[in-house]
PDB file of N, CA and C in Angstrom:
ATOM      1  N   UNK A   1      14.709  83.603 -28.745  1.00  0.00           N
ATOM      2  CA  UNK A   1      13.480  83.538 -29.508  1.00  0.00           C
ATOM      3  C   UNK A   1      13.716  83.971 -30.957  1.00  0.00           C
ATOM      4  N   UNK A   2      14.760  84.851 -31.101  1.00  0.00           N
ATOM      5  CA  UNK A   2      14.695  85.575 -32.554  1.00  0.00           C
ATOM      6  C   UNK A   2      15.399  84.369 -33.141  1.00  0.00           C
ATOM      7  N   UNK A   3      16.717  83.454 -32.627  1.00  0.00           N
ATOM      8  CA  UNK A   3      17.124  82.407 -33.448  1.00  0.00           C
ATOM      9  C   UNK A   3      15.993  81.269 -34.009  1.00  0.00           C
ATOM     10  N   UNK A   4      14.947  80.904 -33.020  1.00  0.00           N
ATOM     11  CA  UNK A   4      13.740  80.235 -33.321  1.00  0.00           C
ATOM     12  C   UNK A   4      12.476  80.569 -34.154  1.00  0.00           C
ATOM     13  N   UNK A   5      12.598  81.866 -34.202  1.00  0.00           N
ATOM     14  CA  UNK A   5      11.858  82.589 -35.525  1.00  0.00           C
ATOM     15  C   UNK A   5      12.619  82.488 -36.731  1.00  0.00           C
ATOM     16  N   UNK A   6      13.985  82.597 -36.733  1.00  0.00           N
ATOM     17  CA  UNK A   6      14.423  82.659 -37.988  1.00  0.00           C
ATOM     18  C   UNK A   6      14.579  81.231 -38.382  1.00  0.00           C
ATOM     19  N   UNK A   7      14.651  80.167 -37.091  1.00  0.00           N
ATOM     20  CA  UNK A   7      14.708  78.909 -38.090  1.00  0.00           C
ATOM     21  C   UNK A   7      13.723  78.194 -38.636  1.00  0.00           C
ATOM     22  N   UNK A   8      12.040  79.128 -37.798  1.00  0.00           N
ATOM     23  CA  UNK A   8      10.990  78.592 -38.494  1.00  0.00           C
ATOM     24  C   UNK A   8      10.695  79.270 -39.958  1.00  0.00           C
ATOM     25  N   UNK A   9      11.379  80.241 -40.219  1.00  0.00           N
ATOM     26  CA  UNK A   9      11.248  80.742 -41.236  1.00  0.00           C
ATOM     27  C   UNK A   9      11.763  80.018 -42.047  1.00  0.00           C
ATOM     28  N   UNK A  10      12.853  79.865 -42.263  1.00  0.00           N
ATOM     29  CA  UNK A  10      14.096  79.877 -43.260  1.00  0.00           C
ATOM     30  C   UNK A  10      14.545  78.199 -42.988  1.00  0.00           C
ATOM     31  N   UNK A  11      13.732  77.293 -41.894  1.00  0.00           N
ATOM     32  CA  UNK A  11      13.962  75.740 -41.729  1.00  0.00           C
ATOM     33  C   UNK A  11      13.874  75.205 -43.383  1.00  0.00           C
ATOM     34  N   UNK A  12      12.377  75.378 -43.151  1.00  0.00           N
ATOM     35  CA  UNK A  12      11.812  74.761 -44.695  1.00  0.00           C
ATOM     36  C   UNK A  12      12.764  74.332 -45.718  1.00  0.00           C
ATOM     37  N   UNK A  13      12.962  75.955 -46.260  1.00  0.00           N
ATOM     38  CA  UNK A  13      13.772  76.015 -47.426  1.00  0.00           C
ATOM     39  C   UNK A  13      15.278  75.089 -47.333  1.00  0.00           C
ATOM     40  N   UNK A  14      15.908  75.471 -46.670  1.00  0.00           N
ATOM     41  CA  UNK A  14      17.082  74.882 -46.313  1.00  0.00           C
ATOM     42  C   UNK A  14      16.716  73.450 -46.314  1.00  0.00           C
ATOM     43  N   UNK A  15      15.633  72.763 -45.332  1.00  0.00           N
ATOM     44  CA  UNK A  15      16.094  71.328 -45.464  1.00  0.00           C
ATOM     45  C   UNK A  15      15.789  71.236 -46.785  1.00  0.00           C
ATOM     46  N   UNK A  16      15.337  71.547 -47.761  1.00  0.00           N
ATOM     47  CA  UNK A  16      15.053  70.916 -48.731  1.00  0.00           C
ATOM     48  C   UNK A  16      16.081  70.985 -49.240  1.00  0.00           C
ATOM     49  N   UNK A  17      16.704  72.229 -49.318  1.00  0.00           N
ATOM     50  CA  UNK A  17      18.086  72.262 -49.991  1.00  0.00           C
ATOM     51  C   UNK A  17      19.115  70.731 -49.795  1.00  0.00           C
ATOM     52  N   UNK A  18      19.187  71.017 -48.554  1.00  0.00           N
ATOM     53  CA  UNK A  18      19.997  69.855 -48.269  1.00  0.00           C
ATOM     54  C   UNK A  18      19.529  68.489 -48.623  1.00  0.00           C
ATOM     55  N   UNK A  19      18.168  68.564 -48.759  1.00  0.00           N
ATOM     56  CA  UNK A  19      17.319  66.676 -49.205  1.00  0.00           C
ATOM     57  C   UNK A  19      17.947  66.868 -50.632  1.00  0.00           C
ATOM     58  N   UNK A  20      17.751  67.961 -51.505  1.00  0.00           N
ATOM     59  CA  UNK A  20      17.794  67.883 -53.225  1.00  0.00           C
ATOM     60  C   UNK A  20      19.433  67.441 -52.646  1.00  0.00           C
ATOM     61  N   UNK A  21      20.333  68.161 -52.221  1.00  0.00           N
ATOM     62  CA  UNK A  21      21.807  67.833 -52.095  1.00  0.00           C
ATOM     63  C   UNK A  21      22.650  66.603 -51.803  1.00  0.00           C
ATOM     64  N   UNK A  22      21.518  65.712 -51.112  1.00  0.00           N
ATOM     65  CA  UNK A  22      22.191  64.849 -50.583  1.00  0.00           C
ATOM     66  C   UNK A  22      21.052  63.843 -50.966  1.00  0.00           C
ATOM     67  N   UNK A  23      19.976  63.752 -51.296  1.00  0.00           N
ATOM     68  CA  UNK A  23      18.733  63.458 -51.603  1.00  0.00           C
ATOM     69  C   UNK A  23      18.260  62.200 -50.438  1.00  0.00           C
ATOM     70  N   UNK A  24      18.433  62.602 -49.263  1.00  0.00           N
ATOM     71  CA  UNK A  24      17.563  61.874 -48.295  1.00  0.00           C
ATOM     72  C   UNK A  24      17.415  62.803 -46.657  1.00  0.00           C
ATOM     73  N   UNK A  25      16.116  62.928 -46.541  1.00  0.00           N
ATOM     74  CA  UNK A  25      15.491  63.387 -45.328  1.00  0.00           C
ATOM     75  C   UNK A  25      16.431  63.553 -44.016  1.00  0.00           C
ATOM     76  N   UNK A  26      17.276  62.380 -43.798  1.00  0.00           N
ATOM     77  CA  UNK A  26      17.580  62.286 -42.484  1.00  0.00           C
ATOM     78  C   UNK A  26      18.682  63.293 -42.160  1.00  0.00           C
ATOM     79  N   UNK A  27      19.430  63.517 -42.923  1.00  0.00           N
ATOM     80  CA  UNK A  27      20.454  64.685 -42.881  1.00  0.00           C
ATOM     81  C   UNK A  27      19.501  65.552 -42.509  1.00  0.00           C
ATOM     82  N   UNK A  28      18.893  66.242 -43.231  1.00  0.00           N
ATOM     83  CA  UNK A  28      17.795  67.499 -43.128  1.00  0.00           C
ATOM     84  C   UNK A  28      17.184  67.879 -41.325  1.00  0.00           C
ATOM     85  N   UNK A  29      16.977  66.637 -40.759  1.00  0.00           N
ATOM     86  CA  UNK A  29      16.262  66.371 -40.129  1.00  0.00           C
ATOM     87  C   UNK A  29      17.513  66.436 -38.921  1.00  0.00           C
ATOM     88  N   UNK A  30      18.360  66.327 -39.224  1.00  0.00           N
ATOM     89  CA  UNK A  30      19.718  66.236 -38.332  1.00  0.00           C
ATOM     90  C   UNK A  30      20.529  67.477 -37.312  1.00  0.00           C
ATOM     91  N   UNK A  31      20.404  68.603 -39.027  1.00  0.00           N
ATOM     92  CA  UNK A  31      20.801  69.502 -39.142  1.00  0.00           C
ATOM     93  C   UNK A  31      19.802  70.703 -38.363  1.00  0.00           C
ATOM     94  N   UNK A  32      18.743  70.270 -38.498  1.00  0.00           N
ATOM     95  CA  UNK A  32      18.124  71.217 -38.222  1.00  0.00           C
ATOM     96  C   UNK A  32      17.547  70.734 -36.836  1.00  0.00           C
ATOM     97  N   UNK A  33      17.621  69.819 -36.403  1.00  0.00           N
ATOM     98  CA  UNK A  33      17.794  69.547 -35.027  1.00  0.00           C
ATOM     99  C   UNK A  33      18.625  70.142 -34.083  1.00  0.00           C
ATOM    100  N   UNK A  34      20.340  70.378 -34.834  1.00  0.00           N
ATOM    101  CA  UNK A  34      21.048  71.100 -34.273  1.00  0.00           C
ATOM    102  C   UNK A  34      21.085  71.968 -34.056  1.00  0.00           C
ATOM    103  N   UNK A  35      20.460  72.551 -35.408  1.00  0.00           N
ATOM    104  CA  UNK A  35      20.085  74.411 -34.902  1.00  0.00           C
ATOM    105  C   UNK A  35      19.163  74.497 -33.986  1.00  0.00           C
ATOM    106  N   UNK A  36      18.409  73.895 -34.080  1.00  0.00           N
ATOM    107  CA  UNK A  36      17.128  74.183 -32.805  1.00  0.00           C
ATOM    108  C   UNK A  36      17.821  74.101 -31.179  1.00  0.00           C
ATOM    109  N   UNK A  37      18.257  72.882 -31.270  1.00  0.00           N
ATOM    110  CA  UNK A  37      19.210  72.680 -30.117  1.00  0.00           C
ATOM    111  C   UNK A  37      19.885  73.493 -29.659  1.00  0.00           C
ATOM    112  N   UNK A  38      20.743  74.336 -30.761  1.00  0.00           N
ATOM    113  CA  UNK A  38      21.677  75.691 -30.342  1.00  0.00           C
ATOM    114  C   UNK A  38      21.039  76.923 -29.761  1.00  0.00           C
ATOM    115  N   UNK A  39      19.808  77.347 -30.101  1.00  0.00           N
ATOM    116  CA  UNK A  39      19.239  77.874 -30.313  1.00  0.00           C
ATOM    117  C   UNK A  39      18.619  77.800 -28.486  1.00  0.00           C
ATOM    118  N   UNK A  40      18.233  76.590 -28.386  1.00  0.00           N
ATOM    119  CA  UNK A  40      17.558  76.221 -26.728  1.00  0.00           C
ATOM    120  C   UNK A  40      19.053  76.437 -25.794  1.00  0.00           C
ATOM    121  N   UNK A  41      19.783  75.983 -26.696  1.00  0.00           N
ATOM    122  CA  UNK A  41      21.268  76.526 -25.161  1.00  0.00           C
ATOM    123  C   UNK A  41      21.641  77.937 -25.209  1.00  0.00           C
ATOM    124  N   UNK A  42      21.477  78.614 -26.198  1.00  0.00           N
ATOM    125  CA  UNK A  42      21.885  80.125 -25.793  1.00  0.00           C
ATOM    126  C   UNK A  42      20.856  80.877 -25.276  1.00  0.00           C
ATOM    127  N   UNK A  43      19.427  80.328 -25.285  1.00  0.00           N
ATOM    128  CA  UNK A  43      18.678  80.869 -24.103  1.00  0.00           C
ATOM    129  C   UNK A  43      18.662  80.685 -22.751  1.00  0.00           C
ATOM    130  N   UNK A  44      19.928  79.794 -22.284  1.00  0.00           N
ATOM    131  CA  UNK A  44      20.215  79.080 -21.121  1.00  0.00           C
ATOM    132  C   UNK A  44      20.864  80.242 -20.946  1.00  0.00           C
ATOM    133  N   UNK A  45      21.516  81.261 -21.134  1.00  0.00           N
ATOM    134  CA  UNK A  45      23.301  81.762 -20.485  1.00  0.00           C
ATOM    135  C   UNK A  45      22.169  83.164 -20.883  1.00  0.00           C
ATOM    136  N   UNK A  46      21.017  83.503 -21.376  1.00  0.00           N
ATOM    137  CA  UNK A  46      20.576  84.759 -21.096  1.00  0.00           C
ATOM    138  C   UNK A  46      20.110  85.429 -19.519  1.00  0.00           C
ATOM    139  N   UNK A  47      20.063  84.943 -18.579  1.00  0.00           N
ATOM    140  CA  UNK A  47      19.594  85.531 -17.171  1.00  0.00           C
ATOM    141  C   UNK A  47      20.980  85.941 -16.887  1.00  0.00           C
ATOM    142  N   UNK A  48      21.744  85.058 -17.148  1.00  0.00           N
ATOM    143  CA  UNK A  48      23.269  85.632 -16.931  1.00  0.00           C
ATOM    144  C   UNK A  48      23.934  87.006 -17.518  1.00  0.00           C
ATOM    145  N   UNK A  49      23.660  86.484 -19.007  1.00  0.00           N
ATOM    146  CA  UNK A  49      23.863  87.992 -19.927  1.00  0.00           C
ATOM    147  C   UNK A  49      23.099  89.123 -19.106  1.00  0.00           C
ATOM    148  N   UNK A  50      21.839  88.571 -18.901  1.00  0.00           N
ATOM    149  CA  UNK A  50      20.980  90.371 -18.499  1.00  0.00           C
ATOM    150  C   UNK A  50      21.337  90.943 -16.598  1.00  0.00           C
ATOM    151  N   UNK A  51      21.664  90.062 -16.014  1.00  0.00           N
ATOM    152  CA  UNK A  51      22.785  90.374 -14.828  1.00  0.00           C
ATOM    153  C   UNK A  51      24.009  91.213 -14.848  1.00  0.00           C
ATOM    154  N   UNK A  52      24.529  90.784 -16.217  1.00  0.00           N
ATOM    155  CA  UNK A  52      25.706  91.365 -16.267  1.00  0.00           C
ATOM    156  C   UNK A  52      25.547  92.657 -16.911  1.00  0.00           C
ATOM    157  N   UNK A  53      24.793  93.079 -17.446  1.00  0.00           N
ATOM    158  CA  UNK A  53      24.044  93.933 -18.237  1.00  0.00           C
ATOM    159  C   UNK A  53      23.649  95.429 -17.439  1.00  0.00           C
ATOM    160  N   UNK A  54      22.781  94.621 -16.288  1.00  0.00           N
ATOM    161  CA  UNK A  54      22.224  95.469 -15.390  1.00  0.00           C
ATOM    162  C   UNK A  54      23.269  95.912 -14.131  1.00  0.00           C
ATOM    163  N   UNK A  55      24.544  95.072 -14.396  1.00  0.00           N
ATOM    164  CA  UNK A  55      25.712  95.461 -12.914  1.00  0.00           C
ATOM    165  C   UNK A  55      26.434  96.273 -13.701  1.00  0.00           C
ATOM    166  N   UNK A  56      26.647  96.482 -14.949  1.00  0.00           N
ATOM    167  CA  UNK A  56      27.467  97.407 -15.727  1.00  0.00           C
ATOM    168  C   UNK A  56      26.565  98.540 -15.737  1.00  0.00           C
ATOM    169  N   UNK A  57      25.647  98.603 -15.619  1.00  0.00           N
ATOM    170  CA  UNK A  57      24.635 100.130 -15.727  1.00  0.00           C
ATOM    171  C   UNK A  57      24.735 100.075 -15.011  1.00  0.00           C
ATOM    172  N   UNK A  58      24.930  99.651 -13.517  1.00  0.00           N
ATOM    173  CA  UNK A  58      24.680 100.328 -12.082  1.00  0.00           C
ATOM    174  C   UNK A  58      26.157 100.952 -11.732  1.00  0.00           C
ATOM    175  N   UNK A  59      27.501 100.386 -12.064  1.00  0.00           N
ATOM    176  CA  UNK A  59      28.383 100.563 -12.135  1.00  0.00           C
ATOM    177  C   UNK A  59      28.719 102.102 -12.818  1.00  0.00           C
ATOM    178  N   UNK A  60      27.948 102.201 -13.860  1.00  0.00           N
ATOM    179  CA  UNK A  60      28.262 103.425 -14.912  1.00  0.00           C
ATOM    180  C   UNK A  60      27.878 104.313 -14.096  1.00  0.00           C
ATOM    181  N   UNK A  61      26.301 104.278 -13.703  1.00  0.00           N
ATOM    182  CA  UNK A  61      25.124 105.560 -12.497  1.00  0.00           C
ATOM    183  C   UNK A  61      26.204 105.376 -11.943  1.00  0.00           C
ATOM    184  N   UNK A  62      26.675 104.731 -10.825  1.00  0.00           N
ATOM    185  CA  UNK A  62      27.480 105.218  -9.709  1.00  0.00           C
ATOM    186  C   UNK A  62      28.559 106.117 -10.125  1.00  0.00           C
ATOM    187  N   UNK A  63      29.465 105.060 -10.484  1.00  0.00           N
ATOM    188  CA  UNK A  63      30.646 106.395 -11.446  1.00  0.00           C
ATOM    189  C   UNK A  63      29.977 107.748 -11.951  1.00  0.00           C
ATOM    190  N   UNK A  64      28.711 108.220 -12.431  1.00  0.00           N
ATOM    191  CA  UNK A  64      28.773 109.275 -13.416  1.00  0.00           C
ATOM    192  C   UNK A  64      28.144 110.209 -12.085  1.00  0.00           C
ATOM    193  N   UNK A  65      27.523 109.804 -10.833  1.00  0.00           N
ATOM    194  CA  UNK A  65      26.765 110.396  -9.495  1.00  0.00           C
ATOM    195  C   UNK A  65      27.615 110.947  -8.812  1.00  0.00           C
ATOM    196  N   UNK A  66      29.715 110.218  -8.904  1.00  0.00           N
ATOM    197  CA  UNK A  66      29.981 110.599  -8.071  1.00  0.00           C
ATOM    198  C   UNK A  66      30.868 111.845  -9.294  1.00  0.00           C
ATOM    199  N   UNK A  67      30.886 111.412 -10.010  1.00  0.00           N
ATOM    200  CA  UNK A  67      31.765 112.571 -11.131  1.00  0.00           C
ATOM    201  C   UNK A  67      30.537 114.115 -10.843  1.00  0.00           C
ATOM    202  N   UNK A  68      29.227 114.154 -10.681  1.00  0.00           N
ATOM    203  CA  UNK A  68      28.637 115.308 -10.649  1.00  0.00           C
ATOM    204  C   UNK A  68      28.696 115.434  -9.177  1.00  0.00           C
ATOM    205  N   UNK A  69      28.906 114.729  -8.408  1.00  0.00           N
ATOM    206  CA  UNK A  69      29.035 115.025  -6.670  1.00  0.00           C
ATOM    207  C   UNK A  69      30.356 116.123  -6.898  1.00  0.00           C
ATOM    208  N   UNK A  70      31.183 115.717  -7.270  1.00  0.00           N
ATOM    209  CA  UNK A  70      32.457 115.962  -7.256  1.00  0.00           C
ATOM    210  C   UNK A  70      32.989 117.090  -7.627  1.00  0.00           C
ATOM    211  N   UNK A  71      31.872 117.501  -9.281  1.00  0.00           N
ATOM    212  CA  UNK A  71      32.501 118.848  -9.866  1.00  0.00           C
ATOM    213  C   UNK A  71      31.250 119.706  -9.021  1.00  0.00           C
ATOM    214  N   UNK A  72      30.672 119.354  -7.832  1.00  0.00           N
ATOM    215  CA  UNK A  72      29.961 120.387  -7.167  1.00  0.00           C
ATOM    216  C   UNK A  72      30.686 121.028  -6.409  1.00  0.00           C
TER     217      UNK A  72
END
């Protein structure tokens, strides 16, 4: 979501940049398709990220439960 906020922000400006640069729309329109696009696939591989996220904190609790079991 934060990549899709920043490209509604900051889309605008840029395509224009690129229309004055190249002086036609369809590039503009290209480019910023792609970002959007990128943007929809790395929200694909987030349930994954936050899995892996949450097995490394359970991993850590266990390790640090049995380190205070231990110096009892």
């Amino acid at each position: 979501m934060v990549f899709m906020g920043i490209g509604a922000v900051v889309g605008g400006p840029i395509a224009a940049q690129i229309k004055d640069i190249t002086g036609n729309y369809d590039i503009s329109f290209y480019v910023m398709g792609i970002i959007f696009a990128f943007s929809g696939v790395m929200t694909i591989r987030l349930p994954e990220l936050k899995a892996w996220e949450e097995s490394k904190k359970l991993a850590r609790a266990g390790t640090e439960m049995r380190v205070i079991s231990e110096a009892s």
